[in-house]
Protein backbone atom coordinates (compact mmCIF):
# COMPACT_ATOMS: atom_id res chain seq x y z
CA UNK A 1 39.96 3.09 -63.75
CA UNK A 2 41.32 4.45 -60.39
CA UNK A 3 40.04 2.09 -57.37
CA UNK A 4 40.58 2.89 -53.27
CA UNK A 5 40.55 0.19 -51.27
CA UNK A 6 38.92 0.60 -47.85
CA UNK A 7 38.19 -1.25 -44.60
CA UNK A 8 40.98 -4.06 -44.32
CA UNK A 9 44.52 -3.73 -42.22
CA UNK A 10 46.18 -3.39 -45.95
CA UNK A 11 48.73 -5.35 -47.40
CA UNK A 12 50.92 -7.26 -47.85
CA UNK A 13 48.65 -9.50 -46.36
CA UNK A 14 49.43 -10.50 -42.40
CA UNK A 15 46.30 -10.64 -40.92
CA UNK A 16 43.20 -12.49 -42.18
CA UNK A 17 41.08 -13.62 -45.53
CA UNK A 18 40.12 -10.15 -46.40
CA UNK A 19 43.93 -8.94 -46.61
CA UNK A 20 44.63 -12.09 -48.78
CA UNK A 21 41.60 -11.20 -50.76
CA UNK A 22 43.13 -7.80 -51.52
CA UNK A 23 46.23 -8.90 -52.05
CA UNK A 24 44.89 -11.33 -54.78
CA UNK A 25 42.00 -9.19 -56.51
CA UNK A 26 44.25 -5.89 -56.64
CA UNK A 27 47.72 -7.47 -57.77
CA UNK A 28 45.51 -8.41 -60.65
CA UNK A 29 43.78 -5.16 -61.02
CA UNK A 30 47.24 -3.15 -61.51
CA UNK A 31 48.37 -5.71 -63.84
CA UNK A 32 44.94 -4.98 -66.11
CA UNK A 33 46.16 -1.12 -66.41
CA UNK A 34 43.84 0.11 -63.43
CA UNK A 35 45.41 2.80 -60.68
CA UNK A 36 44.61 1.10 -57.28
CA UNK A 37 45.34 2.22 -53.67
CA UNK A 38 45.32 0.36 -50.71
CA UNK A 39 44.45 2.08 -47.62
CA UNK A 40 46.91 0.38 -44.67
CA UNK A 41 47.11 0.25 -40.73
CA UNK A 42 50.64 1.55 -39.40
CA UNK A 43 50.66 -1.22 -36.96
CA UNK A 44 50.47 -4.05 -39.56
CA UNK A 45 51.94 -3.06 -42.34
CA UNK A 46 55.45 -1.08 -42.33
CA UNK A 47 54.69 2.45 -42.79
CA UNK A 48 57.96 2.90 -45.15
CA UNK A 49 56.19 0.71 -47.97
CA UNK A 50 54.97 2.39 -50.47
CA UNK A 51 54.10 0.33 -52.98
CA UNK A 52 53.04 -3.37 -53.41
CA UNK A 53 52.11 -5.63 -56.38
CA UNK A 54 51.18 -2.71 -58.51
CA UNK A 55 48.95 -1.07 -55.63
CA UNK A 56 49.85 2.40 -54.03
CA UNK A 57 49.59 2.09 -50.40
CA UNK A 58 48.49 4.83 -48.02
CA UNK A 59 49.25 4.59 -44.07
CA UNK A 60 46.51 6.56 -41.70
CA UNK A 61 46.57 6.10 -37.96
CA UNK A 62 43.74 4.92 -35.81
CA UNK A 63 42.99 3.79 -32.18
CA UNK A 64 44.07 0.66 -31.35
CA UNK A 65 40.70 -0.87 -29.22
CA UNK A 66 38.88 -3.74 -30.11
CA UNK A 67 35.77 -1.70 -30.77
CA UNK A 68 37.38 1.42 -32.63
CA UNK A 69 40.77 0.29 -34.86
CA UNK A 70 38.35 -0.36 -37.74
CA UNK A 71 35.71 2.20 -37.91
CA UNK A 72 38.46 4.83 -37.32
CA UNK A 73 40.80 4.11 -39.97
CA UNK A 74 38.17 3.14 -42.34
CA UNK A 75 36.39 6.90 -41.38
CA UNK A 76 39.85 8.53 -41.93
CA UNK A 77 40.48 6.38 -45.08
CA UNK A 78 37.07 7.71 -46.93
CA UNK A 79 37.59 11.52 -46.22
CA UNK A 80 41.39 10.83 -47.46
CA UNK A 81 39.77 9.45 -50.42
CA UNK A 82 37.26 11.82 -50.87
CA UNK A 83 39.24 14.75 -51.15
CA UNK A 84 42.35 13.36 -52.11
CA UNK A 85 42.64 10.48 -53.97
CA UNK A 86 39.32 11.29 -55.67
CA UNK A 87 39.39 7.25 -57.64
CA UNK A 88 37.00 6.59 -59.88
CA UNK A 89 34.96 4.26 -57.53
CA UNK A 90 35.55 3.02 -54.18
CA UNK A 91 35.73 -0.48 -53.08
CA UNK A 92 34.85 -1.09 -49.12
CA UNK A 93 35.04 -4.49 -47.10
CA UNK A 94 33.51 -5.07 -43.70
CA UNK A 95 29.38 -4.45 -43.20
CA UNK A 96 30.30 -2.40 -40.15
CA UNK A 97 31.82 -0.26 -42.24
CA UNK A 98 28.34 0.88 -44.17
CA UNK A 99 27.64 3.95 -42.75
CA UNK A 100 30.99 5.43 -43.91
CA UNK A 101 30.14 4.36 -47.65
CA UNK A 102 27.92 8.06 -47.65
CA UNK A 103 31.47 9.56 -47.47
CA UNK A 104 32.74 8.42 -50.42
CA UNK A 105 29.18 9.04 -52.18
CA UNK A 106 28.59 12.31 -50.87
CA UNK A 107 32.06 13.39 -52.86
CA UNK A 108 30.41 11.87 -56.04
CA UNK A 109 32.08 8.55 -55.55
CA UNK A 110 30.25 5.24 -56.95
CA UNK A 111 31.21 3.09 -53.99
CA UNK A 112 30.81 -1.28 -53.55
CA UNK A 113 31.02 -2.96 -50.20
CA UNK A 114 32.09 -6.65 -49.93
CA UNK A 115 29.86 -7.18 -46.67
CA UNK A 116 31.45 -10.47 -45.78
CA UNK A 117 30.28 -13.26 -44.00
CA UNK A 118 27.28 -11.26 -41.13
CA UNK A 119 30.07 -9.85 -38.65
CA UNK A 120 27.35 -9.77 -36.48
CA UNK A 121 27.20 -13.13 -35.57
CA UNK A 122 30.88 -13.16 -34.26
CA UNK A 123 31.17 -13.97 -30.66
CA UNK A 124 33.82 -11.25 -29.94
CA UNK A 125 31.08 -8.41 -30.27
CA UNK A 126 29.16 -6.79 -26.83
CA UNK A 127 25.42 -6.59 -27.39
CA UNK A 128 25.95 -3.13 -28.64
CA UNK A 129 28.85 -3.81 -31.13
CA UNK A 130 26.27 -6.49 -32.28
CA UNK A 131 23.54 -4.32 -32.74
CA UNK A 132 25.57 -1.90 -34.50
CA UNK A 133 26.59 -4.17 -37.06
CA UNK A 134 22.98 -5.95 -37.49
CA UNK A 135 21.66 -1.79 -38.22
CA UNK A 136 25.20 -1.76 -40.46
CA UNK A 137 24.13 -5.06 -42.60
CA UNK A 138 20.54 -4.32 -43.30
CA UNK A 139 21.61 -0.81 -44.67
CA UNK A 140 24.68 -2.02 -46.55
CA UNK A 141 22.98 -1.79 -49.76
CA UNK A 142 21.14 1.22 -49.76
CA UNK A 143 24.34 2.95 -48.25
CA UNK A 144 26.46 1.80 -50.73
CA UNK A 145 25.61 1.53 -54.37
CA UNK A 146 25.78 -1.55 -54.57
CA UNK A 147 26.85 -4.89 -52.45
CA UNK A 148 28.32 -8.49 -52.36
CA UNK A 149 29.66 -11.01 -50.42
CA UNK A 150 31.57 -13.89 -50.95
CA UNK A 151 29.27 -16.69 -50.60
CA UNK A 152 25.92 -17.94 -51.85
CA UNK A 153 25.14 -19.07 -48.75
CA UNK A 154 25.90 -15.98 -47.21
CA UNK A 155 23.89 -13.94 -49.81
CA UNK A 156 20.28 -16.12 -49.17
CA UNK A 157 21.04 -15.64 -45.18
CA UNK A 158 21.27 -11.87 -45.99
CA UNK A 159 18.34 -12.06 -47.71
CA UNK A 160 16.11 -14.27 -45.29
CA UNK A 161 17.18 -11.92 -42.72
CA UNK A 162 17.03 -8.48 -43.83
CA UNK A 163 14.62 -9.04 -47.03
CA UNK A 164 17.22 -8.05 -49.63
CA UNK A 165 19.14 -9.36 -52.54
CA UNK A 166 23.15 -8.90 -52.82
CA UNK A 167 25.46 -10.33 -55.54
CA UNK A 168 28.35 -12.98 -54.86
CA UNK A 169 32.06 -13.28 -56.05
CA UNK A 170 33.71 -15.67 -54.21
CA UNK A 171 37.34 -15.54 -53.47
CA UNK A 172 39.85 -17.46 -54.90
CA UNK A 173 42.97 -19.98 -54.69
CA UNK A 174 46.38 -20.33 -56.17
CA UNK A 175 48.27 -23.52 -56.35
CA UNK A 176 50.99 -23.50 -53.79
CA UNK A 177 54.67 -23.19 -54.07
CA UNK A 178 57.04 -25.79 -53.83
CA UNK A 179 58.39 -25.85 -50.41
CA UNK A 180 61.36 -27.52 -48.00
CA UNK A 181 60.99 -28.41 -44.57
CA UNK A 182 62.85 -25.66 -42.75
CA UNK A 183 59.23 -24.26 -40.61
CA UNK A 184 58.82 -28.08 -39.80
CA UNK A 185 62.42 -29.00 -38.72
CA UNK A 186 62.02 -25.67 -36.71
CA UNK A 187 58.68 -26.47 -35.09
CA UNK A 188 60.24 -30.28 -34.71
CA UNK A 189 57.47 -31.54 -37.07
CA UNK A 190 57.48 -34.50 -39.65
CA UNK A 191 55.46 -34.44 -42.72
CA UNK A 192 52.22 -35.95 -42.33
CA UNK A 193 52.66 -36.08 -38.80
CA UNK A 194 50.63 -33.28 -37.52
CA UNK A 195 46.45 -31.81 -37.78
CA UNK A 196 46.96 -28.19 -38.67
CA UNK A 197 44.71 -25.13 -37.62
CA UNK A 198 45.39 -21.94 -38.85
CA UNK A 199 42.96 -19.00 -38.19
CA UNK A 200 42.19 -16.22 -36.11
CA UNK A 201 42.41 -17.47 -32.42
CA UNK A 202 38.84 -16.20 -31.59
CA UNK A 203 35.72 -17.70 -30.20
CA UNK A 204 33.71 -17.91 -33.27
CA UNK A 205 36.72 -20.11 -34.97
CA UNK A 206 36.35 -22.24 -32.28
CA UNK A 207 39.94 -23.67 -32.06
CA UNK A 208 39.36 -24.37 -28.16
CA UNK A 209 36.42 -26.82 -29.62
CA UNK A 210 39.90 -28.54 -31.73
CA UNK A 211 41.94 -28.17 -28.40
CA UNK A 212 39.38 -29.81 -26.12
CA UNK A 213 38.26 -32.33 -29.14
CA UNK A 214 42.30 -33.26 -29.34
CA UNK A 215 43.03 -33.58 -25.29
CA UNK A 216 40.08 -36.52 -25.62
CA UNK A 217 42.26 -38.38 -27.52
CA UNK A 218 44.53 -40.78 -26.18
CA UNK A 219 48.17 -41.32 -27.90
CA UNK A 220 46.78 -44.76 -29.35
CA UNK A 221 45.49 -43.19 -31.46
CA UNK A 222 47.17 -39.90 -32.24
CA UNK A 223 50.14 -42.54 -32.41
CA UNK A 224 52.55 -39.44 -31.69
CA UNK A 225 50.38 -37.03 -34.55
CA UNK A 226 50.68 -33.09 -32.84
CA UNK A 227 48.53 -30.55 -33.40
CA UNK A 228 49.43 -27.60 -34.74
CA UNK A 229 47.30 -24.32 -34.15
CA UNK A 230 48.56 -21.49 -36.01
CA UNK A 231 47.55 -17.52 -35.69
CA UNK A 232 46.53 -15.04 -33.29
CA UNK A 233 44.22 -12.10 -32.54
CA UNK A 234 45.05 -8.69 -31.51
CA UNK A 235 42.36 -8.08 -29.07
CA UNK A 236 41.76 -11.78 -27.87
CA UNK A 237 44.65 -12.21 -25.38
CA UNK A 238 42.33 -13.29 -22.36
CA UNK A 239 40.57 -16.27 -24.73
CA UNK A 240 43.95 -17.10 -26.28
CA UNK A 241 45.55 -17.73 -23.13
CA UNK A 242 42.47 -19.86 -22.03
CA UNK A 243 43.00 -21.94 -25.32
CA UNK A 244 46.50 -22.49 -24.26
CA UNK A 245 45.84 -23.69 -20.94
CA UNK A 246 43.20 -26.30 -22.11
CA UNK A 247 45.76 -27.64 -24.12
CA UNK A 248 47.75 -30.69 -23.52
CA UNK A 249 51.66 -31.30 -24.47
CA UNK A 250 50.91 -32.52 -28.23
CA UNK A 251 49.98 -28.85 -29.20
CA UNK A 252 52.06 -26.47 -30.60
CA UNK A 253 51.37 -23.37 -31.03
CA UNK A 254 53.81 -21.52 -32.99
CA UNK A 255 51.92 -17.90 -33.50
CA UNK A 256 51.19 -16.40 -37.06
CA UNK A 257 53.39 -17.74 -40.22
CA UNK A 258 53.59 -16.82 -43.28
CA UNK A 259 54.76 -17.12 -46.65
CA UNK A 260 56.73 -19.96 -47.70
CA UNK A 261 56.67 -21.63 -44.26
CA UNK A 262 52.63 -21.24 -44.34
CA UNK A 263 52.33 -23.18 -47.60
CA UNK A 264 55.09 -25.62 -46.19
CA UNK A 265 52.95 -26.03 -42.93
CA UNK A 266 49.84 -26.80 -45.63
CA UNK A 267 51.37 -28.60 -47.41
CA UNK A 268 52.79 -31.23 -45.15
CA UNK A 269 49.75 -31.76 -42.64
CA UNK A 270 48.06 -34.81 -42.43
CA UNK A 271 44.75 -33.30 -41.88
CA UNK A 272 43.79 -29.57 -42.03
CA UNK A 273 40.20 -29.18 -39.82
CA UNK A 274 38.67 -25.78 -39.78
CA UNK A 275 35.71 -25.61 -37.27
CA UNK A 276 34.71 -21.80 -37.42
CA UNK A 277 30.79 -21.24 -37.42
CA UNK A 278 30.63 -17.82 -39.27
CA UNK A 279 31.97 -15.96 -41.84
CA UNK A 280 31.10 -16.74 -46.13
CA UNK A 281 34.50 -18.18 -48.51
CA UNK A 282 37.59 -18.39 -46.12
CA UNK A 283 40.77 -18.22 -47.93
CA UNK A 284 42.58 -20.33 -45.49
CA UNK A 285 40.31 -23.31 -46.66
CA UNK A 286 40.69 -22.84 -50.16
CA UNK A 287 44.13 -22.43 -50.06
CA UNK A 288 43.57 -26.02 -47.66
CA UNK A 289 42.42 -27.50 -50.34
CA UNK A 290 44.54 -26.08 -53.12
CA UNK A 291 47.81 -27.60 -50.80
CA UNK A 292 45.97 -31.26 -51.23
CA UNK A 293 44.59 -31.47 -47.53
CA UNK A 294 42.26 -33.52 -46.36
CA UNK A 295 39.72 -31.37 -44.81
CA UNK A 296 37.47 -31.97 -41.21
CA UNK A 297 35.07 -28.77 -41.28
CA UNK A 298 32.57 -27.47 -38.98
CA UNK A 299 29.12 -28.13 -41.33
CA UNK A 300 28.39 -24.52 -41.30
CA UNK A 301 26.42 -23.80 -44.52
CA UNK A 302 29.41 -21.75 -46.34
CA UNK A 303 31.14 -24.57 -45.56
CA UNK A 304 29.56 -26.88 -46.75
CA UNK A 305 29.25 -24.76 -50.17
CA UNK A 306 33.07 -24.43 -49.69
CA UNK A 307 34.18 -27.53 -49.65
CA UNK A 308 31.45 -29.92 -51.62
CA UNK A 309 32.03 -33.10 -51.14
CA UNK A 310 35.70 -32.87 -51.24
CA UNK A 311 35.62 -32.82 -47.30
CA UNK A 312 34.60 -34.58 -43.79
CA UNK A 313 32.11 -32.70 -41.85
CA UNK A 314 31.41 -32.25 -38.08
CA UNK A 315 28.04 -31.82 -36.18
CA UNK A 316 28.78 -27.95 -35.45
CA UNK A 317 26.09 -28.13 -33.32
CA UNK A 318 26.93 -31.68 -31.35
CA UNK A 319 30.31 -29.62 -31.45
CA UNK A 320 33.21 -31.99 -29.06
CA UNK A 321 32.35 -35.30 -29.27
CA UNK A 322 31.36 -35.62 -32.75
CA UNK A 323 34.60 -33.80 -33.66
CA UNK A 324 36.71 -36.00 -31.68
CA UNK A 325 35.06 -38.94 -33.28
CA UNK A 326 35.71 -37.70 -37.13
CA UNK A 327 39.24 -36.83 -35.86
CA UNK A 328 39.35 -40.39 -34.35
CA UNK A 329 38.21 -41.64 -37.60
CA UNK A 330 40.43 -40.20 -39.85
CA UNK A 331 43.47 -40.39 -37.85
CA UNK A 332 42.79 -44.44 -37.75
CA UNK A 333 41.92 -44.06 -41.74
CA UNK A 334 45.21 -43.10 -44.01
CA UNK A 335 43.35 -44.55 -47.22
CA UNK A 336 40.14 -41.85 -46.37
CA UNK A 337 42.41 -39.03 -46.04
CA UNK A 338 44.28 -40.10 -49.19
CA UNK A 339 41.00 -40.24 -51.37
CA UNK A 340 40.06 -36.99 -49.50
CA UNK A 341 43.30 -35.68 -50.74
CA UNK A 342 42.45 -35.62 -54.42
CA UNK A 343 39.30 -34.70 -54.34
CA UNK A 344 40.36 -31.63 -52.89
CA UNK A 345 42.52 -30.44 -55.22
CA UNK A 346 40.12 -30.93 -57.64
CA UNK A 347 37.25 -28.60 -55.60
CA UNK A 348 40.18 -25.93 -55.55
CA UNK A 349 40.59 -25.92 -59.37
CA UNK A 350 36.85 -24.74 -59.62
CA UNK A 351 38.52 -21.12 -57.74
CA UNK A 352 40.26 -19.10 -59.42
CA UNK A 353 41.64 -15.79 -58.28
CA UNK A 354 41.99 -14.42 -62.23
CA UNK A 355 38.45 -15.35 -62.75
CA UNK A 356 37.43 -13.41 -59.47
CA UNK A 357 39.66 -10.65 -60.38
CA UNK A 358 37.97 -10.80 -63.31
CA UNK A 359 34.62 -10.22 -61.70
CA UNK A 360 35.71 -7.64 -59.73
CA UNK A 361 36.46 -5.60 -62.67
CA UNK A 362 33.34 -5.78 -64.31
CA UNK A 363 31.42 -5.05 -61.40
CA UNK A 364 33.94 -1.79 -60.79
CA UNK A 365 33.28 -0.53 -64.13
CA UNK A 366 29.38 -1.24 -63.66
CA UNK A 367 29.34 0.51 -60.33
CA UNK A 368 31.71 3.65 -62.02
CA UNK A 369 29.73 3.92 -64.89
CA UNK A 370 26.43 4.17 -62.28
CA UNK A 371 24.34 1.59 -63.15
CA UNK A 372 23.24 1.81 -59.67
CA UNK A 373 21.70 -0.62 -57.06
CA UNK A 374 20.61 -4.03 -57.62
CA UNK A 375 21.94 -7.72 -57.27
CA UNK A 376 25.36 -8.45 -59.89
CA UNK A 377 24.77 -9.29 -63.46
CA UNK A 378 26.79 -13.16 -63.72
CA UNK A 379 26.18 -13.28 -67.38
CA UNK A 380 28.71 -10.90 -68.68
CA UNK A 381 32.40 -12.94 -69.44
CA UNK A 382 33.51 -16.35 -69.45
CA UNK A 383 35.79 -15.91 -66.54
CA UNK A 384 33.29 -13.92 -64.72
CA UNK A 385 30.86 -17.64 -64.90
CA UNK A 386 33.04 -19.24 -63.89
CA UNK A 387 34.30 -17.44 -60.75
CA UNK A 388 30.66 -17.87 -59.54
CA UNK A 389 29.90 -21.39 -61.03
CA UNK A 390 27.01 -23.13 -60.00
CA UNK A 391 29.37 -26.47 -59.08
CA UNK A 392 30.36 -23.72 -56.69
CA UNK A 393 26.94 -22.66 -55.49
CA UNK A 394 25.58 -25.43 -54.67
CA UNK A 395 25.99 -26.59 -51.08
CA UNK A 396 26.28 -30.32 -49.53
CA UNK A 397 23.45 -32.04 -48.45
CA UNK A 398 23.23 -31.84 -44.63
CA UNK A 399 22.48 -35.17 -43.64
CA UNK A 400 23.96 -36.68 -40.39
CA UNK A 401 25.12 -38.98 -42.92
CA UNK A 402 27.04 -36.37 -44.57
CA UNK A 403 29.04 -35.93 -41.44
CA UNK A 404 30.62 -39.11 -41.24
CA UNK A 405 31.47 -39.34 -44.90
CA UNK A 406 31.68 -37.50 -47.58
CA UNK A 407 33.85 -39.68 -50.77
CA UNK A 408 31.93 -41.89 -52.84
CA UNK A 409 31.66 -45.40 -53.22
CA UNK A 410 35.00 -46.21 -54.66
């Protein structure tokens, strides 16, 4: 089976979940026998790559706005593979990037879109960019032959909102390398000595709510603890360098990292607290859990079904205070964290990026062969159950209780 891959910056991945998600799913695809290209942005991945993991990578330019770098490579990317790839079926991330799914078609090309987690409730979006992508979601399935997301909670928001049913894979984790301390001795950090952040430094992640949350906190009880915010944004200079401002000398903020020193930084924390309010499955987190981290999360629903009760939740909507108090908490708590610790790993053994790979194949070959629209079959292969498990599916309770602890009597 030949497969494009459209809509994401490319990889290696650099950027965000959907890059790691691409990384993960198609390193696994080429190593199953299938052809798979990877359509890439010149500006994040180095144009003089040609291959990676298996995956043939094509480099098309675009316009480098907030509003336009996606929708023009992605619109360049189908016509490429329309008329010259020509894959077997196309594979499209991003709802906003819908309407472009009739390319692909229109050449005869059975085409899936991963919609995500409802770009249109990001923040960063003007009331038109918004409206765009609300028009873009609620025709993401009849524009493409078939979608999914990556969360169950996302899926039964899609459908209370726009009236239809989409399928679910979520995304994965792999257990983490072992690691030194060379990105810690560089940042001057001590293992288990720092709350760690990493995520795209934009308004809906709300790291300025962990900034401000932090800065409430006198050193009695951070008892010299740093923060540590890592990541970036291309088009979010203005907020970033508000976020900086707010905070006070015991955040660092080292910019994106990567690799081993990512896993290192993951590994190490004494806390990792995540309090974004949208998006479905976030990498980042599972890979949080995967490293053994105690996790504080914002009690978003796909949260919630993230995480289980392997984490402590925040009042997303109380936002501040109640964070401050859970970070309060568990900074003044080394025992909670250390329970938290193992039940984490645990959560992250229920995800695994072979069984969604696995997933991804089946529904590739369904959508190739043209069985057409309609929610995903979960009832075809062993691995396939268990990449969307019902231990998965099934959310938190949202109690205030819940908030303030989640571990069992011991």
């Amino acid at each position: 089976m030949r497969v494009a891959v459209l809509g994401t910056r490319g990889i290696p991945a650099s950027y965000s979940g959907f890059e790691t998600a691409v990384e993960q799913i198609t390193s696994r695809l080429t190593g199953m026998g299938h052809e798979v290209t990877v359509y890439c942005r010149p500006h994040v991945v180095d144009s003089n790559l040609a291959t990676w993991k298996g995956a043939t990578l094509v480099h098309l330019p675009t316009i480098r706005n907030k509003y336009l770098d996606t929708f023009v490579h992605t619109l360049l990317s189908s016509f490429h593979a329309a008329f010259k790839v020509q894959p077997d079926v196309a594979l499209y991330f991003i709802a906003g990037n819908s309407p472009l799914c009739l390319i692909t078609r229109a050449a005869g090309i059975p085409t899936l879109i991963n919609v995500d987690g409802l770009d249109s409730s990001r923040r960063k979006w003007n009331r038109f960019a918004k409206a765009y992508l609300r028009l873009a979601e609620r025709l993401s399935p009849r524009l493409a032959t078939r979608a999914i997301t990556d969360s169950y909670a996302v899926a039964q928001i899609f459908e209370r909102r726009y009236g239809r049913q989409i399928g679910v894979v979520p995304y994965g984790a792999e257990a983490p390398p072992e690691t030194g301390t060379v990105t810690l001795d560089r940042l001057g950090l001590d293992p288990r000595e720092y709350v760690l952040f990493v995520g795209r430094l934009e308004p809906e992640n709300n790291p300025h709510l962990l900034v401000e949350a932090w800065a409430q906190l006198p050193n009695s009880v951070t008892g010299g603890r740093k923060l540590v915010v890592v990541g970036g944004a291309p088009y979010a200079s203005d907020y970033i360098q508000q976020v900086r401002r707010s905070a006070d000398p015991r955040v660092v903020f080292p910019g994106y990292v990567f690799g081993r020193g990512y896993w290192e930084l993951q590994r190490n924390s004494y806390l990792f607290c995540t309090p974004t309010e949208v998006g479905g499955t976030h990498p980042v987190l599972l890979e949080a859990l995967a490293a053994g981290a105690c996790v504080l999360v914002n009690d978003y629903e796909p949260n919630r079904e993230t995480v289980g009760e392997a984490g402590v939740y925040f009042s997303g909507a109380e936002g501040v205070p109640d964070l401050a108090r859970q970070l309060e908490r568990l900074l003044g708590d080394p025992e909670l964290v250390e329970r938290h610790r193992s039940l984490a790993i645990e959560r992250a053994e229920l995800y695994s990026w072979d069984a969604v790979a696995t997933a991804y194949e089946q529904l590739l070959l369904e959508v190739s062969d043209g069985l057409g629209h309609g929610p995903l079959p979960m009832d075809r292969v062993e691995e396939l159950e268990r990449a969307t498990s019902p231990a998965i599916a099934a959310p938190a309770p949202s109690s205030a209780s819940t908030a303030s602890s989640s571990v069992p009597p011991a």
